[in-house]
Every structure is written in C-alpha cells, then in structure tokens.
PDB file of N, CA and C in Angstrom:
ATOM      1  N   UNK A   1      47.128  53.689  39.725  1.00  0.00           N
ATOM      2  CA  UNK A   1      48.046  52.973  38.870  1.00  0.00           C
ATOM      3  C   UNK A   1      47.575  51.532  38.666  1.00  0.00           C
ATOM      4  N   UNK A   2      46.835  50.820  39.713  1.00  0.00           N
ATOM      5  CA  UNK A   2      46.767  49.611  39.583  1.00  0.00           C
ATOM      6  C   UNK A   2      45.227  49.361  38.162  1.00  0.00           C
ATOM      7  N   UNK A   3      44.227  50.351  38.263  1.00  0.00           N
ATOM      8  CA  UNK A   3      43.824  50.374  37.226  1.00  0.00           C
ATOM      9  C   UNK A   3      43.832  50.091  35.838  1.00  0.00           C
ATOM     10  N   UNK A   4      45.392  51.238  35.696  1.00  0.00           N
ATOM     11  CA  UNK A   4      46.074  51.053  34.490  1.00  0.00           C
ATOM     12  C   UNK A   4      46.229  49.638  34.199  1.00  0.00           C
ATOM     13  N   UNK A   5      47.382  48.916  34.995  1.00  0.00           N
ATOM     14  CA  UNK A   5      47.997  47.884  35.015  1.00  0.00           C
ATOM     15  C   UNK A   5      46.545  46.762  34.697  1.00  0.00           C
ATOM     16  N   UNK A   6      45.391  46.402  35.634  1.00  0.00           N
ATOM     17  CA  UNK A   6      44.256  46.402  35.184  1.00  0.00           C
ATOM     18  C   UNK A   6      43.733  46.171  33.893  1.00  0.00           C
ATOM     19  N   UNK A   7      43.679  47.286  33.298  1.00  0.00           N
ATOM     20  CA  UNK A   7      43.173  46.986  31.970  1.00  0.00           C
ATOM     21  C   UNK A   7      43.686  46.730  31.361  1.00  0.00           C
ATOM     22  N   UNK A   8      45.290  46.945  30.851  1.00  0.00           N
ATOM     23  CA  UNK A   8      46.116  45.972  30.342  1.00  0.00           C
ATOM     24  C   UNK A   8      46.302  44.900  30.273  1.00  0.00           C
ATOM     25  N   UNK A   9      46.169  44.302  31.958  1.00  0.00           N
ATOM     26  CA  UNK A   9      45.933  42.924  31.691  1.00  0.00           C
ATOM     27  C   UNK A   9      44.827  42.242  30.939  1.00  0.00           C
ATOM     28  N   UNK A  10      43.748  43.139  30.984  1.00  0.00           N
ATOM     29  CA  UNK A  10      42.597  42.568  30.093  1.00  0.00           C
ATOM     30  C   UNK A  10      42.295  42.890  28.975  1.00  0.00           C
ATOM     31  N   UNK A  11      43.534  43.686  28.530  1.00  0.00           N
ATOM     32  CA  UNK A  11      43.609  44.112  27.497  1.00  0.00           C
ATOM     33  C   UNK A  11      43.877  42.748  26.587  1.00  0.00           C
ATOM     34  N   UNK A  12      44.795  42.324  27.192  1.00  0.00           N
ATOM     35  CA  UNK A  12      45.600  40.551  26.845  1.00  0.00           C
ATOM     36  C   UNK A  12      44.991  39.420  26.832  1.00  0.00           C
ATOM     37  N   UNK A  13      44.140  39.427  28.300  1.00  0.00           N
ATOM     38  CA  UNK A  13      43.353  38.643  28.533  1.00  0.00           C
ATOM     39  C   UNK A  13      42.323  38.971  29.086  1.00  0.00           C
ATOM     40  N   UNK A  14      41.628  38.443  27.754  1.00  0.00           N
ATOM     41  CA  UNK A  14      39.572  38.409  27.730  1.00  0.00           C
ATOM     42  C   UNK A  14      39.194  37.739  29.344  1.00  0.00           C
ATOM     43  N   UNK A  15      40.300  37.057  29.945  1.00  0.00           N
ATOM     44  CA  UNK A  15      38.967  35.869  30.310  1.00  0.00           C
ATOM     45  C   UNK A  15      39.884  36.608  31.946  1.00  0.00           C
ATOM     46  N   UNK A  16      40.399  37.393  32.217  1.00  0.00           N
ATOM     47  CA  UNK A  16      41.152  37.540  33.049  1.00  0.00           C
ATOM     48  C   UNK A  16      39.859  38.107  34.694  1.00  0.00           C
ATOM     49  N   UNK A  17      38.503  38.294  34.681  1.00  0.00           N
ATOM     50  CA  UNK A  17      37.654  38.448  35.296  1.00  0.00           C
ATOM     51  C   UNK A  17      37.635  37.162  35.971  1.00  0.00           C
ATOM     52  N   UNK A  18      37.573  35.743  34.852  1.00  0.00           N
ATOM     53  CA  UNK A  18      36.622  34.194  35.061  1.00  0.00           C
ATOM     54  C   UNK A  18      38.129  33.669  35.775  1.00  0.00           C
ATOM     55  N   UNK A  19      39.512  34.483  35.571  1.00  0.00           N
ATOM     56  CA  UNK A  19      40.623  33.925  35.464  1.00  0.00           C
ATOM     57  C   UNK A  19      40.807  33.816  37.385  1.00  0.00           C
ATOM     58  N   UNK A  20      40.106  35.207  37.620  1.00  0.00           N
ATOM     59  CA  UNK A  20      40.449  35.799  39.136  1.00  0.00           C
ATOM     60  C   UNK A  20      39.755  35.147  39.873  1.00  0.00           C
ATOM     61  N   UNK A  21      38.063  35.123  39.533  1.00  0.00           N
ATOM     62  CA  UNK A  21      37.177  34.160  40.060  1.00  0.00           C
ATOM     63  C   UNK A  21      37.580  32.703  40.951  1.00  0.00           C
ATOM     64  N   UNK A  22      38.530  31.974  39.402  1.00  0.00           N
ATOM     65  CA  UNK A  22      38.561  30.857  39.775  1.00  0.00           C
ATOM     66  C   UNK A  22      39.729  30.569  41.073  1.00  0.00           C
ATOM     67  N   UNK A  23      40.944  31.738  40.945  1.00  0.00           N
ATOM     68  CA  UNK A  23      41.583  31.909  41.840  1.00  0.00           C
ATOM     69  C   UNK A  23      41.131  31.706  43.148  1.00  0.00           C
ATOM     70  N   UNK A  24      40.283  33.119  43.539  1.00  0.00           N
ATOM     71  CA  UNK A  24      39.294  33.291  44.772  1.00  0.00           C
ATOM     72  C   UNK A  24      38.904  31.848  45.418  1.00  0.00           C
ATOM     73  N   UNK A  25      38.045  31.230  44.435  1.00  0.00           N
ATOM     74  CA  UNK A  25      37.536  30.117  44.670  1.00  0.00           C
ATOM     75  C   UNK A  25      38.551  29.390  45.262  1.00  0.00           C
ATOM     76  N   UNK A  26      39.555  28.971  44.925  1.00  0.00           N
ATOM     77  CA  UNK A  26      40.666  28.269  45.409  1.00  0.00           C
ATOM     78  C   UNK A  26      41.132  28.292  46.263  1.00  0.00           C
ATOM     79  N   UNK A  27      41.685  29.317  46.658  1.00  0.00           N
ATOM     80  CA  UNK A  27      41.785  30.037  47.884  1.00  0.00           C
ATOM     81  C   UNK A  27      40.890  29.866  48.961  1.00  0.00           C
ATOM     82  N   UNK A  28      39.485  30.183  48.759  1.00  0.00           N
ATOM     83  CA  UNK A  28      38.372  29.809  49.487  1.00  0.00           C
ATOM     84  C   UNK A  28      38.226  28.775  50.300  1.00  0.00           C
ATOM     85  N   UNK A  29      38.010  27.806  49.060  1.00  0.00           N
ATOM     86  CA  UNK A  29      38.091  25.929  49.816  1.00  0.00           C
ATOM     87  C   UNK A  29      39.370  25.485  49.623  1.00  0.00           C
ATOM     88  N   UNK A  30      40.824  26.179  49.934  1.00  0.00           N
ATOM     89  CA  UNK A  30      41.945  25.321  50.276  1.00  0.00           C
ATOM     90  C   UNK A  30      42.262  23.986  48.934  1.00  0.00           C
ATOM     91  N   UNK A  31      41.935  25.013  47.470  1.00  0.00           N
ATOM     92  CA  UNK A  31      41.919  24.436  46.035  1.00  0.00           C
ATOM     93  C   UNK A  31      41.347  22.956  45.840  1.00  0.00           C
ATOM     94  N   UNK A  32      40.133  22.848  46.293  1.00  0.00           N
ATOM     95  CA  UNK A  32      39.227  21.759  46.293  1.00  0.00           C
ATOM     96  C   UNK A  32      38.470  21.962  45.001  1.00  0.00           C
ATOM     97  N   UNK A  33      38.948  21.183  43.798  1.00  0.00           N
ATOM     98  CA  UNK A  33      38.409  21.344  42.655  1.00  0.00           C
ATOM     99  C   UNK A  33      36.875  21.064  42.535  1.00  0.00           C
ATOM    100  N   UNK A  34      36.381  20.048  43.125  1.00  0.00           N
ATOM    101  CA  UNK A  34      35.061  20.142  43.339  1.00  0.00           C
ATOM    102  C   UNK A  34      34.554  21.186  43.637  1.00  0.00           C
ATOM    103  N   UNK A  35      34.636  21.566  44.613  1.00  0.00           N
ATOM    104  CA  UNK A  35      34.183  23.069  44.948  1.00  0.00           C
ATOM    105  C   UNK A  35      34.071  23.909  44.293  1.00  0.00           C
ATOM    106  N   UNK A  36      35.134  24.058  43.214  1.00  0.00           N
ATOM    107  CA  UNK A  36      35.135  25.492  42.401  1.00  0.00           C
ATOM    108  C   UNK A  36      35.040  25.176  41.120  1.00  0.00           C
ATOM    109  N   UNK A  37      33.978  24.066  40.964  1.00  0.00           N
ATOM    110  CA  UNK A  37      33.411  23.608  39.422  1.00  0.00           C
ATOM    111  C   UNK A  37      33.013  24.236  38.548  1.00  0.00           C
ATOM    112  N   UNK A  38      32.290  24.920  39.134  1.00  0.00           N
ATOM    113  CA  UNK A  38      31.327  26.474  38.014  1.00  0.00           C
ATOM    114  C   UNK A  38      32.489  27.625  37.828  1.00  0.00           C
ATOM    115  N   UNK A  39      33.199  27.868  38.451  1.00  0.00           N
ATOM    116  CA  UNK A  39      34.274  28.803  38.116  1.00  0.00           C
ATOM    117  C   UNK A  39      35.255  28.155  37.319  1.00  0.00           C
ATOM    118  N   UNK A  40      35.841  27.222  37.504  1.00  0.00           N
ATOM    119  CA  UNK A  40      36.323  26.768  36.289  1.00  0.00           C
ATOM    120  C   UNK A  40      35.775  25.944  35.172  1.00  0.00           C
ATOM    121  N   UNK A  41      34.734  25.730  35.141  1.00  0.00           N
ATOM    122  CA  UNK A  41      34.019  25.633  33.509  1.00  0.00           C
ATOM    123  C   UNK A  41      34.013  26.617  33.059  1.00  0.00           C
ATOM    124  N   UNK A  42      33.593  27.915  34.045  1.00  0.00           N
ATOM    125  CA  UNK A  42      33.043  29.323  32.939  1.00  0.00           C
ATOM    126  C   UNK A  42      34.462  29.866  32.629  1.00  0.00           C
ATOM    127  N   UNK A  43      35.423  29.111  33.423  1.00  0.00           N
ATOM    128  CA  UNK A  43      36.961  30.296  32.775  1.00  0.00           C
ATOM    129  C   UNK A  43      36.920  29.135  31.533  1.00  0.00           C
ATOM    130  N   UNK A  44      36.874  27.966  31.500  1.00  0.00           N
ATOM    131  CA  UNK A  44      37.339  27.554  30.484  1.00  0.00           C
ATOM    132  C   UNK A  44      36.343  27.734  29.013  1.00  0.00           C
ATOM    133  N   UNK A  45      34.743  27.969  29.005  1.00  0.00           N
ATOM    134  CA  UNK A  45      33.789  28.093  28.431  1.00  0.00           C
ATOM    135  C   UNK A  45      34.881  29.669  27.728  1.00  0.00           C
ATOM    136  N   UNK A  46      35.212  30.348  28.398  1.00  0.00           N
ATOM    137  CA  UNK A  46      35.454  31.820  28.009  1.00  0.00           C
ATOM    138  C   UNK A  46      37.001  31.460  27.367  1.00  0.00           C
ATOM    139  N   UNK A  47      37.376  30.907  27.915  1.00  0.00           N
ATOM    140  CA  UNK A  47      38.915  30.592  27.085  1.00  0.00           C
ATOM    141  C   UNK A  47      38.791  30.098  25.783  1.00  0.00           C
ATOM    142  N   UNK A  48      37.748  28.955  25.636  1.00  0.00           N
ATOM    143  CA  UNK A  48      37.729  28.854  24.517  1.00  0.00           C
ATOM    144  C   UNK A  48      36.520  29.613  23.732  1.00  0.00           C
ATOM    145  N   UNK A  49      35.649  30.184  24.338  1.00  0.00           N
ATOM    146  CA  UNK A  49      35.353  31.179  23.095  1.00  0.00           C
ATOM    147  C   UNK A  49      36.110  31.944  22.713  1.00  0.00           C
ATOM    148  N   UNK A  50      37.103  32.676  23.237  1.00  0.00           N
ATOM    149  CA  UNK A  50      38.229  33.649  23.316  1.00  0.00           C
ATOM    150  C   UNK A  50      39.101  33.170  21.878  1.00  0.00           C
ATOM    151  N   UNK A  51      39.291  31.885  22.333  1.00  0.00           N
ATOM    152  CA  UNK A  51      40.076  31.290  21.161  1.00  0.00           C
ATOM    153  C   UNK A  51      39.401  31.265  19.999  1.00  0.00           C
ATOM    154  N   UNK A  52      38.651  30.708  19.929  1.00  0.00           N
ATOM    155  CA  UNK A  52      38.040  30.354  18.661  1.00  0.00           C
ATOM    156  C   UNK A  52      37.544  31.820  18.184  1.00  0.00           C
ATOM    157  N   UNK A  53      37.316  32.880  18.747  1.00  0.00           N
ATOM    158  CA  UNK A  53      37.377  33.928  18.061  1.00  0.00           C
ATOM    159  C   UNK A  53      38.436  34.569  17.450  1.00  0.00           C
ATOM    160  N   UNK A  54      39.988  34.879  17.959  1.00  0.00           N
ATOM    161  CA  UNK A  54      40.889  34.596  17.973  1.00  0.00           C
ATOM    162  C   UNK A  54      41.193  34.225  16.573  1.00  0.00           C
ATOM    163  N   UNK A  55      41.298  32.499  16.817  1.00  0.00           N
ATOM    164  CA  UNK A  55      41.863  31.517  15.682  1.00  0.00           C
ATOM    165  C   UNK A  55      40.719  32.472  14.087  1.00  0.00           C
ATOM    166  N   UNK A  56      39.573  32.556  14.110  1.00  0.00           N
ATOM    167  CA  UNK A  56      38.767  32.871  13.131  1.00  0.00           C
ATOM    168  C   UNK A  56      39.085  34.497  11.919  1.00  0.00           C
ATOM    169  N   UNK A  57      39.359  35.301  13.049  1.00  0.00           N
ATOM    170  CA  UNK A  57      39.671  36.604  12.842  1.00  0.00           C
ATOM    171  C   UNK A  57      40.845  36.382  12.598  1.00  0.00           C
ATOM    172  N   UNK A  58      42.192  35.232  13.086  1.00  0.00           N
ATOM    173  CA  UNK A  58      43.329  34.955  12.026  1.00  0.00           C
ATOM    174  C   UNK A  58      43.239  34.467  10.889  1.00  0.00           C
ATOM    175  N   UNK A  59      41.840  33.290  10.513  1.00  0.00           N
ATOM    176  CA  UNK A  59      41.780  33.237   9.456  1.00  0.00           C
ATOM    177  C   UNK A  59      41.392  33.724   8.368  1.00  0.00           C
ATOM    178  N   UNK A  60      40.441  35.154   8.420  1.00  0.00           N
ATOM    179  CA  UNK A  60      40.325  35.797   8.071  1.00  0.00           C
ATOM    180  C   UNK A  60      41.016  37.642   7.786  1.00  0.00           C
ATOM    181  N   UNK A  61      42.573  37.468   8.535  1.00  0.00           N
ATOM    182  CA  UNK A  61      43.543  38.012   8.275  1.00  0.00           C
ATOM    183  C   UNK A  61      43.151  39.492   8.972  1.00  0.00           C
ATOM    184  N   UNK A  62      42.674  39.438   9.771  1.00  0.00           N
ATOM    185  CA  UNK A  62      42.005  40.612  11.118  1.00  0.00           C
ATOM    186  C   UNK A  62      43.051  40.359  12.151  1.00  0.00           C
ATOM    187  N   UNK A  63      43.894  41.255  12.101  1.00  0.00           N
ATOM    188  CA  UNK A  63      44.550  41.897  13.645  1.00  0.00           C
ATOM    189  C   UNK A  63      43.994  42.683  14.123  1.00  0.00           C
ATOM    190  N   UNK A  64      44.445  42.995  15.342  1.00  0.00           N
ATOM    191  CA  UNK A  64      44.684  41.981  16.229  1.00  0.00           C
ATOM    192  C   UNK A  64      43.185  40.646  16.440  1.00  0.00           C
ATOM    193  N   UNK A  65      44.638  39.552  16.392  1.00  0.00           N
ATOM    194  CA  UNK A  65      43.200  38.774  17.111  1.00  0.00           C
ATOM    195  C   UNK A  65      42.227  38.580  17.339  1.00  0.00           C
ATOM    196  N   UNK A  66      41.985  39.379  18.901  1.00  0.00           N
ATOM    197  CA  UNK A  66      41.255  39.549  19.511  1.00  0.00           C
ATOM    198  C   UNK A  66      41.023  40.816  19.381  1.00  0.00           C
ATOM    199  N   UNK A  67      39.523  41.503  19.733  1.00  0.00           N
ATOM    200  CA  UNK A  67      39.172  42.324  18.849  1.00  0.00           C
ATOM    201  C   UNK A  67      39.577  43.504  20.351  1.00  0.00           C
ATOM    202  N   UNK A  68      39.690  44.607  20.296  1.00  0.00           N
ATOM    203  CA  UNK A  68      40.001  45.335  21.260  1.00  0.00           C
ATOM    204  C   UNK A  68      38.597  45.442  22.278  1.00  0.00           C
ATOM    205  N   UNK A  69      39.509  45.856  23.302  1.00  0.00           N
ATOM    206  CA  UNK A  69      38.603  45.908  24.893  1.00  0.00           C
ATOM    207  C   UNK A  69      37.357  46.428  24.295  1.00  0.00           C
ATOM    208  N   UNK A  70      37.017  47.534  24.071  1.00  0.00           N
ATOM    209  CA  UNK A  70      35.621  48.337  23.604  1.00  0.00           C
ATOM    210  C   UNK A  70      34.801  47.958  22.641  1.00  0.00           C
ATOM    211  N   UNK A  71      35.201  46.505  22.014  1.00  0.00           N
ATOM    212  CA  UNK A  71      34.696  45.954  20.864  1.00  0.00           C
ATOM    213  C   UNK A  71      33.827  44.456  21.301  1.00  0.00           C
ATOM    214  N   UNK A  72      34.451  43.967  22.350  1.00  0.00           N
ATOM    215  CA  UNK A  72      34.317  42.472  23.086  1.00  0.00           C
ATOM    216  C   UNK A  72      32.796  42.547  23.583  1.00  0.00           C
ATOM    217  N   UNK A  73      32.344  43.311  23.932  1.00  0.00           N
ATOM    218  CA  UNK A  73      30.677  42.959  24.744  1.00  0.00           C
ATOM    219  C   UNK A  73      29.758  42.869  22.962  1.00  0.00           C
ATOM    220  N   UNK A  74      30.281  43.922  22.278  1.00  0.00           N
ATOM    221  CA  UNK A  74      29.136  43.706  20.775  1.00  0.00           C
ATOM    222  C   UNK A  74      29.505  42.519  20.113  1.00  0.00           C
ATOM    223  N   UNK A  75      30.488  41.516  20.016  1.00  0.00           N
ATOM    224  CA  UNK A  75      31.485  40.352  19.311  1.00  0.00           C
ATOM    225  C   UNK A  75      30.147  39.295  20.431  1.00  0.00           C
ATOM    226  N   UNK A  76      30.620  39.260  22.235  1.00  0.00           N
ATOM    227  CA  UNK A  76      29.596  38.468  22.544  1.00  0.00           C
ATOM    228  C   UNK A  76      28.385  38.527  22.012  1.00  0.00           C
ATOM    229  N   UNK A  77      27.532  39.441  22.129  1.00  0.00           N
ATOM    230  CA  UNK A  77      26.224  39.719  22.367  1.00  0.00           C
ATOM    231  C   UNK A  77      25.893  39.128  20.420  1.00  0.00           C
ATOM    232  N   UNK A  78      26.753  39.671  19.205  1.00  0.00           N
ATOM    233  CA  UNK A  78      26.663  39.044  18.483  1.00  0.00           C
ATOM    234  C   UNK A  78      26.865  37.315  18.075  1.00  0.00           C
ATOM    235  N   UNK A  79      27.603  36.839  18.848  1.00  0.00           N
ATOM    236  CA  UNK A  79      27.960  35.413  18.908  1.00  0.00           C
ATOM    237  C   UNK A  79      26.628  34.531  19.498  1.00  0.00           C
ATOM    238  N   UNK A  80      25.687  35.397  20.166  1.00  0.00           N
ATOM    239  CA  UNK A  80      24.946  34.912  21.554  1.00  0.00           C
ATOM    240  C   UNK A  80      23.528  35.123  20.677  1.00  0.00           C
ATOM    241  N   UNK A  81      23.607  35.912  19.638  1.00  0.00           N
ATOM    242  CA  UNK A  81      22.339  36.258  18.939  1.00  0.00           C
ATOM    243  C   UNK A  81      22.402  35.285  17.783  1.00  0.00           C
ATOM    244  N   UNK A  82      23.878  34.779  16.927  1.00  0.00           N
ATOM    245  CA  UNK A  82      23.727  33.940  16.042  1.00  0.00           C
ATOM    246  C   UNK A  82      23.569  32.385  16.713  1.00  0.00           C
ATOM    247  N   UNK A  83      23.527  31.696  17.889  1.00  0.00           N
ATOM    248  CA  UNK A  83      23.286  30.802  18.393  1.00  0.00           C
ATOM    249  C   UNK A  83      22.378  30.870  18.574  1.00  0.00           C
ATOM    250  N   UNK A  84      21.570  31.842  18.875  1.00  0.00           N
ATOM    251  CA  UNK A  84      20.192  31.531  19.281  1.00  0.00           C
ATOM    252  C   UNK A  84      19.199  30.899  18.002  1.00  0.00           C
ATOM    253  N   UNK A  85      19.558  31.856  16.847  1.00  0.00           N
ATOM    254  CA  UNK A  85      19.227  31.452  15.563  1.00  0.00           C
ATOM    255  C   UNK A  85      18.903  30.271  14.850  1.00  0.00           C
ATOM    256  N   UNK A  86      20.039  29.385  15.423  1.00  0.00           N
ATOM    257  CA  UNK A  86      20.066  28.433  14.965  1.00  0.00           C
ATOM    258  C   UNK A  86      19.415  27.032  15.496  1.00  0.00           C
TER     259      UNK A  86
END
C-alpha cells in the first residue's frame, strides 16, 4: 500500500525524491543548513525546473501542468539536450 500512496505523491510532486533527501539530511546533522547545502540546492534547482515547466505548458494551454509520471525523464533529458545546444 505504501507504494501506491508513493507514487501519488510523486505523482504531485516531481521533486518529492530531492524533497526526502533534504529531509534525511536534516535529520542527520540535527538541521545544520550548512551541512545539507547540496541537498537543498538540488531540491530547489528541481523545484524550479518543475515550475518553469509547469508555468510554460500553462502557457501554452497543456494540462495537466506537469506532464505525467511516465513522461518526466523524456521532458528532462529533452530540456538537458536543448541546453547543451546552446
């Protein structure tokens, strides 16, 4: 069951992997933000790509949002190939 529950949550939230991470971390060193620097840049690096994909696909009148779970690794890997480009 917790599976289920699981992917739902990441169904919602993209970043909910970088989200747990940064938790852990916290927990770890007794929430010593220094400490858990790289975990929270990369949740926030992912929050806002999240968004700005998001905000784009609203402006272009694409629901949902965010593009579904099975769609998100080809959306990166495309985002990651037009940066390189440039």
């Amino acid at each position: 069951m917790r599976k289920k529950n699981n992917f739902v949550d990441e169904e919602k939230n993209p970043c909910l992997k970088e989200s747990q991470l940064t938790i852990k971390c916290y927990e770890r060193h007794s929430y010593d933000r220094e400490k858990c620097f790289f975990e929270i840049e990369n949740y926030k690096a992912c929050k806002k790509f999240w968004g700005e994909v998001g905000a784009f696909r609203r402006s272009q009148g694409t629901y949902p949002a965010l593009p579904p779970l099975a769609e998100r690794e080809r959306v990166k890997r495309e985002y990651l190939a037009s940066k390189k480009k440039q």
